[in-house]
C-alpha atoms as a PDB file:
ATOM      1  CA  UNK A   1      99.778  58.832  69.426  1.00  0.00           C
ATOM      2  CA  UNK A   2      97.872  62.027  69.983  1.00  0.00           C
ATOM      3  CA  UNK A   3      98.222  63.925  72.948  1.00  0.00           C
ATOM      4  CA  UNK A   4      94.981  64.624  74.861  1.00  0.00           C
ATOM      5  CA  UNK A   5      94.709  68.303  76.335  1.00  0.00           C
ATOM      6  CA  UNK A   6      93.954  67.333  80.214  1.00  0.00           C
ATOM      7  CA  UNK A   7      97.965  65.252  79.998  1.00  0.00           C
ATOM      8  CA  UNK A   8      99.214  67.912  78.749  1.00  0.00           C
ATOM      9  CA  UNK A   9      97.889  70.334  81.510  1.00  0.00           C
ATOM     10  CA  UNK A  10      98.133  67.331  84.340  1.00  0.00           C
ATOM     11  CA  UNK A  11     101.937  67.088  83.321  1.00  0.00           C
ATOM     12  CA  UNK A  12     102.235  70.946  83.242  1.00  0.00           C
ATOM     13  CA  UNK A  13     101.758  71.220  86.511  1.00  0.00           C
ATOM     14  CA  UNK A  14     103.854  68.731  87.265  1.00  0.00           C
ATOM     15  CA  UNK A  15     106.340  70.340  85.556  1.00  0.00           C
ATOM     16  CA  UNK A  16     105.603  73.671  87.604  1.00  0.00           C
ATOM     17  CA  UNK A  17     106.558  72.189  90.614  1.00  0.00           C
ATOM     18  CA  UNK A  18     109.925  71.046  89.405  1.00  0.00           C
ATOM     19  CA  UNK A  19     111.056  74.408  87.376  1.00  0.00           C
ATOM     20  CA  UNK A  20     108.901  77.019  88.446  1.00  0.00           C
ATOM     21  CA  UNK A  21     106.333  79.528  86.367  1.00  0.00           C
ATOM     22  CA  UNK A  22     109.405  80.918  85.097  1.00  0.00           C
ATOM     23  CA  UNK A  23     111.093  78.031  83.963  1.00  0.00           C
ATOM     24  CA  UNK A  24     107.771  76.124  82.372  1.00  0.00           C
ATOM     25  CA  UNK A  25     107.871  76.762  78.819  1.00  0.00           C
ATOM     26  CA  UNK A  26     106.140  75.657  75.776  1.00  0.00           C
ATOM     27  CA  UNK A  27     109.914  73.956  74.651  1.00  0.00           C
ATOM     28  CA  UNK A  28     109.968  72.514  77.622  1.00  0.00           C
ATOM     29  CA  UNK A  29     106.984  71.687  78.341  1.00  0.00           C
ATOM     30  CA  UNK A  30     106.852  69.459  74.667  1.00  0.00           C
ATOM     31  CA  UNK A  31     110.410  67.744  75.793  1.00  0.00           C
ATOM     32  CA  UNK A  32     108.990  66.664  78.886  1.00  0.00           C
ATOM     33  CA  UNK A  33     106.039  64.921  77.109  1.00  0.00           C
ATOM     34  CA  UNK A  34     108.122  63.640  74.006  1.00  0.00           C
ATOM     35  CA  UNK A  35     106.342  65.778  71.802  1.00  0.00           C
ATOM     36  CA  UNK A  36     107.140  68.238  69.306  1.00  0.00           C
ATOM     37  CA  UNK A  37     106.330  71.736  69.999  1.00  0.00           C
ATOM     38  CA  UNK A  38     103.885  71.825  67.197  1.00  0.00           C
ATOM     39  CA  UNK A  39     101.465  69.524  68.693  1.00  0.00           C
ATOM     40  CA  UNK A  40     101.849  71.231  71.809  1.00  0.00           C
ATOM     41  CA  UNK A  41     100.305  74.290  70.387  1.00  0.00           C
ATOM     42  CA  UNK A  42      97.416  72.566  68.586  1.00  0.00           C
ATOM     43  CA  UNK A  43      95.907  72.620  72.154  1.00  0.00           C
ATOM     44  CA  UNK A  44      97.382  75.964  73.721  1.00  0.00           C
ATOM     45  CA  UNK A  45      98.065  78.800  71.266  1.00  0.00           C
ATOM     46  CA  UNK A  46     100.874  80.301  74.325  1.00  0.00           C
ATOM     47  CA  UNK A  47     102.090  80.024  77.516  1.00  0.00           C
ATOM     48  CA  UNK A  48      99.204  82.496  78.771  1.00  0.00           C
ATOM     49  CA  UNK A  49      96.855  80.007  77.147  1.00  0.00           C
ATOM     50  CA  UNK A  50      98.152  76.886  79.078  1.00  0.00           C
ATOM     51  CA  UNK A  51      98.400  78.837  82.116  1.00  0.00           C
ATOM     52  CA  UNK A  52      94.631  79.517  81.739  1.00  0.00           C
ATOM     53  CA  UNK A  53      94.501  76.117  81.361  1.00  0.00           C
ATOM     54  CA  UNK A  54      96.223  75.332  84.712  1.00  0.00           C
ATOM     55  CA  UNK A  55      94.284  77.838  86.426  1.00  0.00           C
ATOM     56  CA  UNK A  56      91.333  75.844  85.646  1.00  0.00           C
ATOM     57  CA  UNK A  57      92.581  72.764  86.881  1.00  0.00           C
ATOM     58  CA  UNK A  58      94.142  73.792  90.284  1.00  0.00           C
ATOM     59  CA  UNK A  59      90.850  75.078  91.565  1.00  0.00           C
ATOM     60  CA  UNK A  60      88.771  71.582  90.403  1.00  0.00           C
ATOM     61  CA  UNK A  61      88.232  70.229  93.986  1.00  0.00           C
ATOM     62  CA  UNK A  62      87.057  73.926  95.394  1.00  0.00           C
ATOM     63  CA  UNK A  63      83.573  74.432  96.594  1.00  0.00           C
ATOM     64  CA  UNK A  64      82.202  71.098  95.739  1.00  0.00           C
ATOM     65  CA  UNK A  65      81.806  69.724  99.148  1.00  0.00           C
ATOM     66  CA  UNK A  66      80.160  72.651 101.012  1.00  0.00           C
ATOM     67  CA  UNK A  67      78.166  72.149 103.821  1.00  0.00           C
ATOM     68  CA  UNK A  68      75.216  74.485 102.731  1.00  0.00           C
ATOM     69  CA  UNK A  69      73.476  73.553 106.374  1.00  0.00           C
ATOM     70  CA  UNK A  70      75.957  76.157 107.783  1.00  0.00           C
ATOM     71  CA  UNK A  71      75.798  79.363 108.229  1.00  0.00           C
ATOM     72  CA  UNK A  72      76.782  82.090 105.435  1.00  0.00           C
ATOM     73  CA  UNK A  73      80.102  83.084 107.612  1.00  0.00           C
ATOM     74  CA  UNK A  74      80.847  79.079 107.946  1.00  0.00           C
ATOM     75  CA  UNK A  75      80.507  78.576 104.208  1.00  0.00           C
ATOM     76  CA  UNK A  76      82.680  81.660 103.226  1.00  0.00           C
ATOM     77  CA  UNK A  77      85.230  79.858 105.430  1.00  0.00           C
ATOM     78  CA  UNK A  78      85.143  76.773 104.029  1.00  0.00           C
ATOM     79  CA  UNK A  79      85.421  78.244 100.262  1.00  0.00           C
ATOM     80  CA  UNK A  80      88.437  80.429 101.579  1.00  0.00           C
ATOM     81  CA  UNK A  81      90.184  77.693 103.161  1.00  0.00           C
ATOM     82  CA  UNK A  82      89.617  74.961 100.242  1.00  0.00           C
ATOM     83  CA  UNK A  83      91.171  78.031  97.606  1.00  0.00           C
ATOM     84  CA  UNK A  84      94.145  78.659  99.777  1.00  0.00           C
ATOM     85  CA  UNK A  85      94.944  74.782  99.630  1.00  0.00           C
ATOM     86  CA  UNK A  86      94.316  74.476  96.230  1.00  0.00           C
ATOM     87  CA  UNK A  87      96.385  77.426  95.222  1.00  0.00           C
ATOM     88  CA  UNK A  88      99.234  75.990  97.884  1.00  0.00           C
ATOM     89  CA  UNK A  89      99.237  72.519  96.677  1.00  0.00           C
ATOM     90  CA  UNK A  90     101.756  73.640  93.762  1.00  0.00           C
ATOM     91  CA  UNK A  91     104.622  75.494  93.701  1.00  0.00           C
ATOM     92  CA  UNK A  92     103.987  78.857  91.856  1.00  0.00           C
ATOM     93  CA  UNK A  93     100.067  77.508  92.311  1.00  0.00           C
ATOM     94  CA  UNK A  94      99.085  81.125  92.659  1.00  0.00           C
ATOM     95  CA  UNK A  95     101.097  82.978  90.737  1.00  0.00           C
ATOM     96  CA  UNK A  96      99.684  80.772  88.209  1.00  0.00           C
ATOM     97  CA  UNK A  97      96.018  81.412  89.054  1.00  0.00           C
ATOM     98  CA  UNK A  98      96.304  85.040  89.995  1.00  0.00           C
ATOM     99  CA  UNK A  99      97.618  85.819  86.547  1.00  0.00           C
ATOM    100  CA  UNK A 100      94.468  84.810  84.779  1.00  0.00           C
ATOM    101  CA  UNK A 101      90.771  85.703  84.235  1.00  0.00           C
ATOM    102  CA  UNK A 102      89.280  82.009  83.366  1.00  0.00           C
ATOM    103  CA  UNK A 103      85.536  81.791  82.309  1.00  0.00           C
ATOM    104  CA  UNK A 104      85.245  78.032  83.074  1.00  0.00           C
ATOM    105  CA  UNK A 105      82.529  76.156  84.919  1.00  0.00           C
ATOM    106  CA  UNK A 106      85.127  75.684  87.710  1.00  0.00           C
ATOM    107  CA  UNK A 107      85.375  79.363  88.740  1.00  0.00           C
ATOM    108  CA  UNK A 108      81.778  79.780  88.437  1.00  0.00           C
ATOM    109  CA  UNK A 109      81.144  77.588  91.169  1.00  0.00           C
ATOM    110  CA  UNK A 110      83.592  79.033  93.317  1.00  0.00           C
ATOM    111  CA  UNK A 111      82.143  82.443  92.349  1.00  0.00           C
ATOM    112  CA  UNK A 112      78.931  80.756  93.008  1.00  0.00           C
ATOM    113  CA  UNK A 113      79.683  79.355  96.836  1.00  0.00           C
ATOM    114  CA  UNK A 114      80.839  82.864  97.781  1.00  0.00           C
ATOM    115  CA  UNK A 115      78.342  85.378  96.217  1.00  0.00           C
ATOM    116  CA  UNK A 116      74.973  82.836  97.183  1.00  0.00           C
ATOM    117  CA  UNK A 117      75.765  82.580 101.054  1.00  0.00           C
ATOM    118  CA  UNK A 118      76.339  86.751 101.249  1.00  0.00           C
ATOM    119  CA  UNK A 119      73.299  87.352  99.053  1.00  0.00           C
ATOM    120  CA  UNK A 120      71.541  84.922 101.211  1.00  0.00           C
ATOM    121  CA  UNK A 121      72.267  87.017 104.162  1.00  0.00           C
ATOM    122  CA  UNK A 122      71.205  90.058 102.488  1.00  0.00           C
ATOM    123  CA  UNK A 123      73.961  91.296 100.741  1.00  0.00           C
ATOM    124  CA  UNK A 124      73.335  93.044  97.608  1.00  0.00           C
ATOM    125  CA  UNK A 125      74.300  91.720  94.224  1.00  0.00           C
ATOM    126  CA  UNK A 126      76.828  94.695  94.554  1.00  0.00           C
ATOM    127  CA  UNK A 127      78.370  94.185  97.909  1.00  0.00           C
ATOM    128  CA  UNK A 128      78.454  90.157  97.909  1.00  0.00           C
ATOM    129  CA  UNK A 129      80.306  90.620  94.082  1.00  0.00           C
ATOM    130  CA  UNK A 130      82.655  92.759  95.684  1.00  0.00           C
ATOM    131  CA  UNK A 131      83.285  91.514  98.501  1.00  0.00           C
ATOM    132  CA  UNK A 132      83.868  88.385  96.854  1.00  0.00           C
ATOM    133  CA  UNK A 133      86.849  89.489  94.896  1.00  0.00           C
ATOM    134  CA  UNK A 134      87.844  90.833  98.308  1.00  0.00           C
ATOM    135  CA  UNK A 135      88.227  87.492  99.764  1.00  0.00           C
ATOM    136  CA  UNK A 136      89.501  86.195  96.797  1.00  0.00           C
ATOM    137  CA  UNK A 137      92.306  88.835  96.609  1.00  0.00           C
ATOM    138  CA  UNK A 138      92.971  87.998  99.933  1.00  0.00           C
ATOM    139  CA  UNK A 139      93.459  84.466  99.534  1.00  0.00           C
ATOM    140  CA  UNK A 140      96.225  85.234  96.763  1.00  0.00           C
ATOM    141  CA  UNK A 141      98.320  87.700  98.933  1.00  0.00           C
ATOM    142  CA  UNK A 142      98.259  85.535 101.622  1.00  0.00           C
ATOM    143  CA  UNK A 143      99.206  82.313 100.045  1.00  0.00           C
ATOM    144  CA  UNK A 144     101.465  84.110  97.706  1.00  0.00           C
ATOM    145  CA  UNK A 145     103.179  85.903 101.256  1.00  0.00           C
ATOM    146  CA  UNK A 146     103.395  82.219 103.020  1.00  0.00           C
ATOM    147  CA  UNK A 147     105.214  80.839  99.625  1.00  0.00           C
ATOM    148  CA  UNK A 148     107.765  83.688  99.026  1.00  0.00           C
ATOM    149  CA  UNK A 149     108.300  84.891 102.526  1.00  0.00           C
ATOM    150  CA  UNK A 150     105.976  83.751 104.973  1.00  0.00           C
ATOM    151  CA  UNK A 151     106.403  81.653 108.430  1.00  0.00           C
ATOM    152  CA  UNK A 152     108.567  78.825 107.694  1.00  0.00           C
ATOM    153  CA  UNK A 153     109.723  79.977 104.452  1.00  0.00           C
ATOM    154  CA  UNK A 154     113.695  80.535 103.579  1.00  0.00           C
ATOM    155  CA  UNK A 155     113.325  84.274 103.754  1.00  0.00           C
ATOM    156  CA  UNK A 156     111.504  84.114 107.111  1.00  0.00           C
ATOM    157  CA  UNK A 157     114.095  81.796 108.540  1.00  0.00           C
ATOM    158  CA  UNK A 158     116.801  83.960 107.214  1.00  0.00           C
ATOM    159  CA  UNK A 159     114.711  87.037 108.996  1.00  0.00           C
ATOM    160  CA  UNK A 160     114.087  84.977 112.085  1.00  0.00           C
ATOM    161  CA  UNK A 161     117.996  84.851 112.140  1.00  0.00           C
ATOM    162  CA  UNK A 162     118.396  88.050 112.748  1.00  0.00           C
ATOM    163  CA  UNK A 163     115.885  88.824 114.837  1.00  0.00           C
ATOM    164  CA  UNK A 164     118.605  90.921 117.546  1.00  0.00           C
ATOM    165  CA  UNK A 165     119.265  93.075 114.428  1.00  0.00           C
ATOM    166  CA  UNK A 166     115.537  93.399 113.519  1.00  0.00           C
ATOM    167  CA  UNK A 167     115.146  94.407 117.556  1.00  0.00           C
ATOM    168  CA  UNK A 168     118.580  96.974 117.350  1.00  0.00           C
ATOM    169  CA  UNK A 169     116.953  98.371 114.183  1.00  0.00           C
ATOM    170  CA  UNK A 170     113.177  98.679 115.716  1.00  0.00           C
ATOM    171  CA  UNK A 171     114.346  99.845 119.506  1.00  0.00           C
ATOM    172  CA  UNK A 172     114.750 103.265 118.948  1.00  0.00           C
ATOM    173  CA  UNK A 173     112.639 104.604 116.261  1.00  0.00           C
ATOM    174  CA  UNK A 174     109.938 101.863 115.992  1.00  0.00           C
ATOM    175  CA  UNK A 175     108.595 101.240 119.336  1.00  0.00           C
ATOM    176  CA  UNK A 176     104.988  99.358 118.231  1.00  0.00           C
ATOM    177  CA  UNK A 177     107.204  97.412 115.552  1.00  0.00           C
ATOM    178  CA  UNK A 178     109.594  96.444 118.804  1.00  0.00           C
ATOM    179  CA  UNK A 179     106.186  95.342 120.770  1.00  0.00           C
ATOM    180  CA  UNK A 180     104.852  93.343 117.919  1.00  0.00           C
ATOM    181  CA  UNK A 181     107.769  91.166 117.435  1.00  0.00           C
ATOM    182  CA  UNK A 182     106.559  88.214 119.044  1.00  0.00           C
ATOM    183  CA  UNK A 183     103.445  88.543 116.727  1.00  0.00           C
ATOM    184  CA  UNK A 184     105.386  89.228 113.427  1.00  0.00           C
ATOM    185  CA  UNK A 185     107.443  86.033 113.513  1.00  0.00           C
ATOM    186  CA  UNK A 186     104.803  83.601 115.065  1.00  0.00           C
ATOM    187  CA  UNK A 187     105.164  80.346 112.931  1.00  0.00           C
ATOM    188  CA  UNK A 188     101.349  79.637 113.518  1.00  0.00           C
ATOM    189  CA  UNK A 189     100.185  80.358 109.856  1.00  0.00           C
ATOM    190  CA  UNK A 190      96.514  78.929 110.167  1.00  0.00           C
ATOM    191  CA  UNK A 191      95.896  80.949 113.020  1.00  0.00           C
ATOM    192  CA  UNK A 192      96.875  84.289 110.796  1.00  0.00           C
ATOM    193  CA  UNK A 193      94.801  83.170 107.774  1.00  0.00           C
ATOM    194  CA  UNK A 194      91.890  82.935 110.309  1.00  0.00           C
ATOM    195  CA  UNK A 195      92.675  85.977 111.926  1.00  0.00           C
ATOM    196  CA  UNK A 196      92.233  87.841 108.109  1.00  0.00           C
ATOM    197  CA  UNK A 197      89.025  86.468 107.503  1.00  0.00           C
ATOM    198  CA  UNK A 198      87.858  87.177 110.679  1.00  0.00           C
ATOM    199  CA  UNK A 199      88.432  90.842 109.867  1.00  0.00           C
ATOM    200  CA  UNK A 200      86.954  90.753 106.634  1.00  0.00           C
ATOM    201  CA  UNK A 201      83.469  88.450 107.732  1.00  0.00           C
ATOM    202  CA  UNK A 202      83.182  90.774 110.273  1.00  0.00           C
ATOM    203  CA  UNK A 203      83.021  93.523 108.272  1.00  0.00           C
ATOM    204  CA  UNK A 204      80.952  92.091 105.715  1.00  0.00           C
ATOM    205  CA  UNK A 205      78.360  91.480 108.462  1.00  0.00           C
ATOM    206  CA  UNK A 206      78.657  95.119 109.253  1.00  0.00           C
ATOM    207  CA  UNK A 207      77.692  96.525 105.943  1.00  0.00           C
ATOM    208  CA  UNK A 208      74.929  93.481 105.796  1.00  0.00           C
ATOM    209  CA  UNK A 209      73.602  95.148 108.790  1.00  0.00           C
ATOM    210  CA  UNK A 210      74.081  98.841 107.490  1.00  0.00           C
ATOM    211  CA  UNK A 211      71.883  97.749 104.946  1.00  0.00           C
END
């Protein structure tokens, strides 16, 4: 029976969240469907190609339910907020995404949902381009931070462990480090995403302004 492309992507990323980007390969990927590797790369000519292919597919739900009634800030929210869950919902979900350049109907709609509402507020073609990679680039760090080493995260924990040593270490040398503490290992994640794109809308609004 032939293989259709969107199983073969569908159980890619299922695969991804068992083994990794690292451990998803093309041999393994054609085990995993009981296929043999030939067929497998009458859809995707390499790994690069199927993660383009993934890419695609892990930002399908973003920016289709927009309110476009709200403001331009609101909607740049709401776009933000629906990438970072979409890029979270697998493991390796961004590493997958943020190593690809896609020219798909999908990421024209996202590109869409966050250049309209900043051209809309008077943003030229320039700055609301821009500033859209900004917020994109944004989104990756920070969902690629929570993954790897953010709040709840093994390497946090482990940090959070030996947070008398972080304080021995900071005391001395590192006084605003020392002060921050509380800050640098608060657990409430949301609340730092929304902190970042408070600090980038407000910006944005500057330079709107600035003309």
């Amino acid at each position: 029976m032939k293989i259709q492309r969107e199983a073969v992507v569908a159980r890619a990323l299922e695969l991804l969240d068992d083994v990794g980007i690292e451990g998803l390969t093309m041999r393994r990927l054609a085990d995993a469907l009981g296929i043999k590797a030939a067929s497998l790369y009458w859809h995707f000519a390499n790994k690069q190609a199927l993660l383009d292919g993934m890419a695609d597919v892990l930002i399908d739900d973003v920016a289709r339910n927009i309110d476009e009634n709200a403001g331009w800030e609101a909607r740049l929210r709401q776009v933000a907020a629906q990438m970072r869950a979409a890029l979270s919902a697998r493991r390796d979900g961004v590493r997958v995404f943020g190593g690809t350049y896609v020219i798909s109907e999908n990421v024209f709609r996202v590109a869409e949902a966050l250049i309209g509402p900043m051209r809309a507020a008077g943003a030229s073609e320039k700055l609301a381009s821009w500033s859209a990679f900004t917020l994109l680039y944004y989104v990756l760090g920070f969902v690629m931070e929570a993954q790897g080493a953010g709040p709840g995260s093994a390497a946090m924990n482990a940090l959070s462990n030996r947070r008398a040593d972080f304080a021995t270490m900071a005391a001395d040398r590192y006084p605003h480090v020392l002060a921050s503490m509380d800050a640098i290992f608060d657990a409430e994640i949301d609340d730092r995403f929304n902190a970042g794109l408070d600090l980038l809308i407000i910006g944005l609004q500057v330079k709107i302004n600035m003309g």
